[in-house]
Structures are given as structure tokens and as C-alpha cells.
Protein backbone atom coordinates (compact mmCIF):
# COMPACT_ATOMS: atom_id res chain seq x y z
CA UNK A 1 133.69 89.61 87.53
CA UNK A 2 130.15 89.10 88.14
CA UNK A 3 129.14 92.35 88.26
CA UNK A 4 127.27 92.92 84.53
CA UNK A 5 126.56 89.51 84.03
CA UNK A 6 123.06 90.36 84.24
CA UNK A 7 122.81 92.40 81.18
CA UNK A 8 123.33 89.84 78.81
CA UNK A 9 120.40 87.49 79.56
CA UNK A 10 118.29 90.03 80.53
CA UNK A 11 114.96 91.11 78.41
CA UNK A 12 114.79 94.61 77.66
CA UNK A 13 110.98 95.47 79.09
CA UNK A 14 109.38 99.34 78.71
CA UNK A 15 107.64 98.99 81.81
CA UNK A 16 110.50 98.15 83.72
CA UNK A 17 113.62 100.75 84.71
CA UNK A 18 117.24 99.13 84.24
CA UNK A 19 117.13 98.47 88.64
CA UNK A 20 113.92 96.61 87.97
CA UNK A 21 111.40 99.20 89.56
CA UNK A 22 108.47 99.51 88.02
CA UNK A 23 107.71 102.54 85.63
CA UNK A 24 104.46 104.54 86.46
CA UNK A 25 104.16 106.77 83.95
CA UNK A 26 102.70 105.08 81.06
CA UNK A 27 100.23 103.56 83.21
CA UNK A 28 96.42 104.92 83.47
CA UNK A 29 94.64 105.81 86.60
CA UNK A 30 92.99 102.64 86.92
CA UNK A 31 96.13 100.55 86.81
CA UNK A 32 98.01 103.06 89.26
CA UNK A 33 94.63 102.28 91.14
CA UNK A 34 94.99 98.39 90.98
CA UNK A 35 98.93 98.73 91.38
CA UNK A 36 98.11 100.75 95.03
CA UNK A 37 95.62 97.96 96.28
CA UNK A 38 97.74 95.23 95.78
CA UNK A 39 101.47 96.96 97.21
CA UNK A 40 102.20 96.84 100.70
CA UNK A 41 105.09 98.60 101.28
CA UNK A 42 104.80 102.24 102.06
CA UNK A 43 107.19 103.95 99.84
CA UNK A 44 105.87 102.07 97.15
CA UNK A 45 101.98 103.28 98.05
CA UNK A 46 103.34 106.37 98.61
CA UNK A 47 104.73 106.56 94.47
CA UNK A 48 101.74 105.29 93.67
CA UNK A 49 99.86 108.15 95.24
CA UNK A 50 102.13 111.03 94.04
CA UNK A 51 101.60 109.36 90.35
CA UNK A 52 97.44 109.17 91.01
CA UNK A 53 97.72 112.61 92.25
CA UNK A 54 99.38 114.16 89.02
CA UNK A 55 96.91 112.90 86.41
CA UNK A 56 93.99 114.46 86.17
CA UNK A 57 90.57 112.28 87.99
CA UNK A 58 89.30 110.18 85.59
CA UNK A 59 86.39 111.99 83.15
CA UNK A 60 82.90 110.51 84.33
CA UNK A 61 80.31 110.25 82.01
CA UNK A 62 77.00 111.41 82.67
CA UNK A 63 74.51 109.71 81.58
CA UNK A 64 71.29 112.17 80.06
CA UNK A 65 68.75 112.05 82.51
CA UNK A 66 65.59 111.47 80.49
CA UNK A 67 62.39 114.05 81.24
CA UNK A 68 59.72 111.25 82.02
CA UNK A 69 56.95 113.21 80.10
């Protein structure tokens, strides 16, 4: 009867799925970024990546390049 015991002391968390994985979607480009450094297990790189791949690249501003007059 140990099976479920789990589910009464454990923390309901949004970032979390009910096995425990991690969820990737709400997270931005930069954290998926962060997140890829620091895994080491392919499959879990590999999510990562697929993740980073459907979000658009991140918008870089331009800075206005002044006419030196």
C-alpha cells in the first residue's frame, strides 16, 4: 500500500509535471539556454534543444549607429 503515498506530502509546483520532469514550456530562451549548459544527459539536452528550436531567436536590439558629423 505504498503506492500513492507520495501525493499527500507532496507540493503541488507549475514547473514541475506530476513524474517530477521538468516543464519547458513556460520557460524563456535564456533559461532553456542555462537549463542546456548545466544538463548532462543526452535526452535531456536533446528536449532542451527541440524546446530552443521552437521559439523564435531572441529579438536583438540594435543600437542607432550615430553619423559622427
Amino acid at each position: 500500500m505504498a503506492v500513492g503515498q507520495n501525493q499527500r506530502n507532496r507540493k503541488n509546483d507549475p514547473m514541475v509535471s506530476k513524474t517530477g520532469k521538468a516543464k519547458l514550456g513556460p520557460l524563456n530562451v535564456t533559461q532553456l539556454t542555462k537549463l542546456l549548459d548545466s544538463s548532462t544527459k543526452p535526452k535531456e539536452k536533446a528536449k532542451i534543444q527541440r524546446a530552443l528550436n521552437k521559439r523564435p531567436p531572441a529579438a536583438v536590439i540594435a543600437e542607432p549607429a550615430t553619423a559622427a558629423a
